[in-house]
C-alpha atoms as a PDB file:
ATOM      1  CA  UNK A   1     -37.029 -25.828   8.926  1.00  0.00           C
ATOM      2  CA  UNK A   2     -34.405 -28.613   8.851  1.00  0.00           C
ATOM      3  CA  UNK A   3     -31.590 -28.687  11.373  1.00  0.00           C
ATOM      4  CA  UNK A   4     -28.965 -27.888   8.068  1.00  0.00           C
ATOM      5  CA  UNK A   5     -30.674 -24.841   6.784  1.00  0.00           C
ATOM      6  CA  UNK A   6     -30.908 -24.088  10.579  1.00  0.00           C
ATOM      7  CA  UNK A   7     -26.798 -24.669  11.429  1.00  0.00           C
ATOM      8  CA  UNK A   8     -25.913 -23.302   7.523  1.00  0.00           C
ATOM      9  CA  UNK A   9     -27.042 -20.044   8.910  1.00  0.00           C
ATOM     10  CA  UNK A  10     -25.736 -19.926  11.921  1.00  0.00           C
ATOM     11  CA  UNK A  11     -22.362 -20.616  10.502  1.00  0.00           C
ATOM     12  CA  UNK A  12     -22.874 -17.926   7.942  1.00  0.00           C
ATOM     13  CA  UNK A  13     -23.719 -15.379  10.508  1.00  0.00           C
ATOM     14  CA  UNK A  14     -20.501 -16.336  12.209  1.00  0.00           C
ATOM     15  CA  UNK A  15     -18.185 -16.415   9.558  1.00  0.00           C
ATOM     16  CA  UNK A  16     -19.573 -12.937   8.271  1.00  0.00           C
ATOM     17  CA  UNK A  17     -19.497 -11.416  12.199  1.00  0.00           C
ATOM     18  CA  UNK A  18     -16.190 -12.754  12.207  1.00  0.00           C
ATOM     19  CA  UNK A  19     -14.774 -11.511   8.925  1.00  0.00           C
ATOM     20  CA  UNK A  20     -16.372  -8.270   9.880  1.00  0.00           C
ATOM     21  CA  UNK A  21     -14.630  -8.078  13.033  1.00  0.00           C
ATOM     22  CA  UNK A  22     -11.077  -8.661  10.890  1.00  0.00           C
ATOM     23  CA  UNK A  23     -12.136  -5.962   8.271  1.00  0.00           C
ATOM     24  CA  UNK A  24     -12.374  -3.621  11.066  1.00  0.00           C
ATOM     25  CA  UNK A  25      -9.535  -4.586  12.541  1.00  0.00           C
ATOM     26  CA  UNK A  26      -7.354  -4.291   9.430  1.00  0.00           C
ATOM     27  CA  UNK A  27      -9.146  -0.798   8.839  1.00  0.00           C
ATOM     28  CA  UNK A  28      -8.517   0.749  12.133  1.00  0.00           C
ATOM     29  CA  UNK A  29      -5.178  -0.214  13.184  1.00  0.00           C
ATOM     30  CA  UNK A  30      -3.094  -1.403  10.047  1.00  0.00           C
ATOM     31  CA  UNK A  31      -4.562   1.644   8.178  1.00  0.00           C
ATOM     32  CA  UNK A  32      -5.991   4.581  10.272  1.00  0.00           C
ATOM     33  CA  UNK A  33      -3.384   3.966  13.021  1.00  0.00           C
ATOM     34  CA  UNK A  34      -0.599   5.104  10.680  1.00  0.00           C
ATOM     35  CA  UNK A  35      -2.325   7.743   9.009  1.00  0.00           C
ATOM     36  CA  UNK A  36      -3.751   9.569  12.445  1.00  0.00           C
ATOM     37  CA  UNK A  37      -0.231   9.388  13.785  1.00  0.00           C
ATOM     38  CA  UNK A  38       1.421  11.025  10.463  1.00  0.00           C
ATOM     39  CA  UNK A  39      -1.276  13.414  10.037  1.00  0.00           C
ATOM     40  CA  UNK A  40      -1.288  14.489  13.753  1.00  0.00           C
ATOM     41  CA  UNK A  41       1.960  15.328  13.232  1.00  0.00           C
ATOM     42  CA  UNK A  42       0.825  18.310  10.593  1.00  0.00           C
ATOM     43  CA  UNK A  43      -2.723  19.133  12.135  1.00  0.00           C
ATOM     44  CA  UNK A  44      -3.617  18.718  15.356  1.00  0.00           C
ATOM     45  CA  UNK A  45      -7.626  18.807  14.931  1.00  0.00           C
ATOM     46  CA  UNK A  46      -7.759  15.927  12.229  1.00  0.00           C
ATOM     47  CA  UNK A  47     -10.851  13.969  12.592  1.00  0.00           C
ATOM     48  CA  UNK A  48      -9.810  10.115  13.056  1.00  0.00           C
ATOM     49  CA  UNK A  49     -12.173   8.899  11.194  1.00  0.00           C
ATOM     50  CA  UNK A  50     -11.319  11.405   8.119  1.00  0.00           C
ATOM     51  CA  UNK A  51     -10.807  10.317   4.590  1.00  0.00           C
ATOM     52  CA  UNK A  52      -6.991  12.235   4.907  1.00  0.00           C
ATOM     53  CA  UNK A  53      -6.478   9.515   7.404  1.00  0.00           C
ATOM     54  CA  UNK A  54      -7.101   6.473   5.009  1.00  0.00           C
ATOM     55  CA  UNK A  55      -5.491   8.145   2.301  1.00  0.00           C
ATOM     56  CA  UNK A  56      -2.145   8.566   4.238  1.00  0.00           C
ATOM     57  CA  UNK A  57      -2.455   5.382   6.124  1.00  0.00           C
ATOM     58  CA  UNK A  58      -2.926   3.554   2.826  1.00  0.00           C
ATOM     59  CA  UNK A  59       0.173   5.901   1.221  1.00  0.00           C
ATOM     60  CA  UNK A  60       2.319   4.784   4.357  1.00  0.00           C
ATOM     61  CA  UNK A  61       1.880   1.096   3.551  1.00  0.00           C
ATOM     62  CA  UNK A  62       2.434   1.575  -0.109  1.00  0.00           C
ATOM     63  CA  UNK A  63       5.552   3.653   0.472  1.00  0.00           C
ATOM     64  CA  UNK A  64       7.050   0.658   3.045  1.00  0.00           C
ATOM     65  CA  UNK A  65       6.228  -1.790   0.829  1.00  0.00           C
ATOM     66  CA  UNK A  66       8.284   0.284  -2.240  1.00  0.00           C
ATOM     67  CA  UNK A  67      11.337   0.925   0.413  1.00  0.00           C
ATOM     68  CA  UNK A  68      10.804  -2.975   1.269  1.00  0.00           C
ATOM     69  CA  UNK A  69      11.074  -4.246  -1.963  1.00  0.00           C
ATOM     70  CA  UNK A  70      14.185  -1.722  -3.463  1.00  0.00           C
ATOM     71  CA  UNK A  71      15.892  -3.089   0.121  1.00  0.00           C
ATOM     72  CA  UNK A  72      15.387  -6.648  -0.509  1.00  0.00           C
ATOM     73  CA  UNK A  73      16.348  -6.267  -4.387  1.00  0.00           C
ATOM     74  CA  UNK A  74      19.452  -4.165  -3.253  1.00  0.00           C
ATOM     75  CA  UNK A  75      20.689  -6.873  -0.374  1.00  0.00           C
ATOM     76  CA  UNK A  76      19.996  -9.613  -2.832  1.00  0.00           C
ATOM     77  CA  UNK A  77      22.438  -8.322  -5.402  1.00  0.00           C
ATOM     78  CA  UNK A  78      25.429  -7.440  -2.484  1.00  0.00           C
ATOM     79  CA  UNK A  79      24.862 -11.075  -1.661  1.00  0.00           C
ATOM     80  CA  UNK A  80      25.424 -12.262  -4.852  1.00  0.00           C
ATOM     81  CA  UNK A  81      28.349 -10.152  -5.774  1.00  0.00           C
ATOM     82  CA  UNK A  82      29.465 -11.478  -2.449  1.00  0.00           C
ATOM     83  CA  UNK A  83      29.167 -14.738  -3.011  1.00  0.00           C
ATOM     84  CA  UNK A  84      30.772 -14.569  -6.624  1.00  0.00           C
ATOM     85  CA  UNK A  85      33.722 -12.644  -5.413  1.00  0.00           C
ATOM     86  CA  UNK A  86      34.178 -15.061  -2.701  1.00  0.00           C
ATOM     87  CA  UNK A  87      34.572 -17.847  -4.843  1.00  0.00           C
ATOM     88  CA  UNK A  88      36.837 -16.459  -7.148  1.00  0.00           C
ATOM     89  CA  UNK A  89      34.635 -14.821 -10.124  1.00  0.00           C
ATOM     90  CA  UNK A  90      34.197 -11.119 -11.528  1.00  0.00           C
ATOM     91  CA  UNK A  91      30.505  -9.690 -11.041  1.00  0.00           C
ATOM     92  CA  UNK A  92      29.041  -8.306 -14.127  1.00  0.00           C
ATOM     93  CA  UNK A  93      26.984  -4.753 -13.146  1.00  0.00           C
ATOM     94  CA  UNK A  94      24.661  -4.615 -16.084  1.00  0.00           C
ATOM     95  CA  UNK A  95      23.826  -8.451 -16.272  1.00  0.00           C
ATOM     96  CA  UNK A  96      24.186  -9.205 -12.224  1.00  0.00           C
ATOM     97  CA  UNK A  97      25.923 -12.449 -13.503  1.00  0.00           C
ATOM     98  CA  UNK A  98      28.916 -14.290 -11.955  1.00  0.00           C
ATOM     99  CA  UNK A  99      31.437 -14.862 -14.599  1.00  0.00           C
ATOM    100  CA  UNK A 100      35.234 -16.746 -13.735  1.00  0.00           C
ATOM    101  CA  UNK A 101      38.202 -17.036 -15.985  1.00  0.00           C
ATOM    102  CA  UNK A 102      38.391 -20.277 -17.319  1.00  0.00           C
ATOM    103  CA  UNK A 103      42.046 -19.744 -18.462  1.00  0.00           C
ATOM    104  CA  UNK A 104      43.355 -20.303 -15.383  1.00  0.00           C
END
């Protein structure tokens, strides 16, 4: 067996022992952390390793990522009537547009 075949598997091994080692890591504590602390909170006898517990863990990142994203899109637009205001304009609600009076 050449020395490539030979160090092409070993890196394969390592690459897959390692991206296993990330899966799990993802899966227990990003996902089944969350969920076993919300659903502790409603049953004390869940089983950690239940499918409740992915299914609520998986629900908790969704629902961040919806409050995330309404924040984000909310801030934006107080920054931007801010900034129009600021420099003199009138902020449009239905377009989110800066217009200014040019007749002055």
């Amino acid at each position: 067996m050449p020395i490539g075949d030979i160090a092409g598997e070993l890196l394969g091994g390592a690459l897959r022992a390692v991206g296993s080692v990330i899966v799990e890591v993802v899966l227990e504590i990003a996902i089944r952390g969350p969920g076993y602390l919300i659903c502790r909170q409603f049953k004390s006898d869940i089983d950690p390793d239940g499918g409740w517990v992915v299914v609520v863990g998986v629900m908790f990142w969704v629902i961040l990522g919806v409050i995330g994203y309404v924040s984000y899109s909310y801030l934006w637009t107080q920054l931007a009537m801010d900034r129009c205001l600021d420099s003199g304009g009138a902020f449009n609600d239905q377009t989110h547009a800066c217009t200014r009076d040019q007749g002055q």
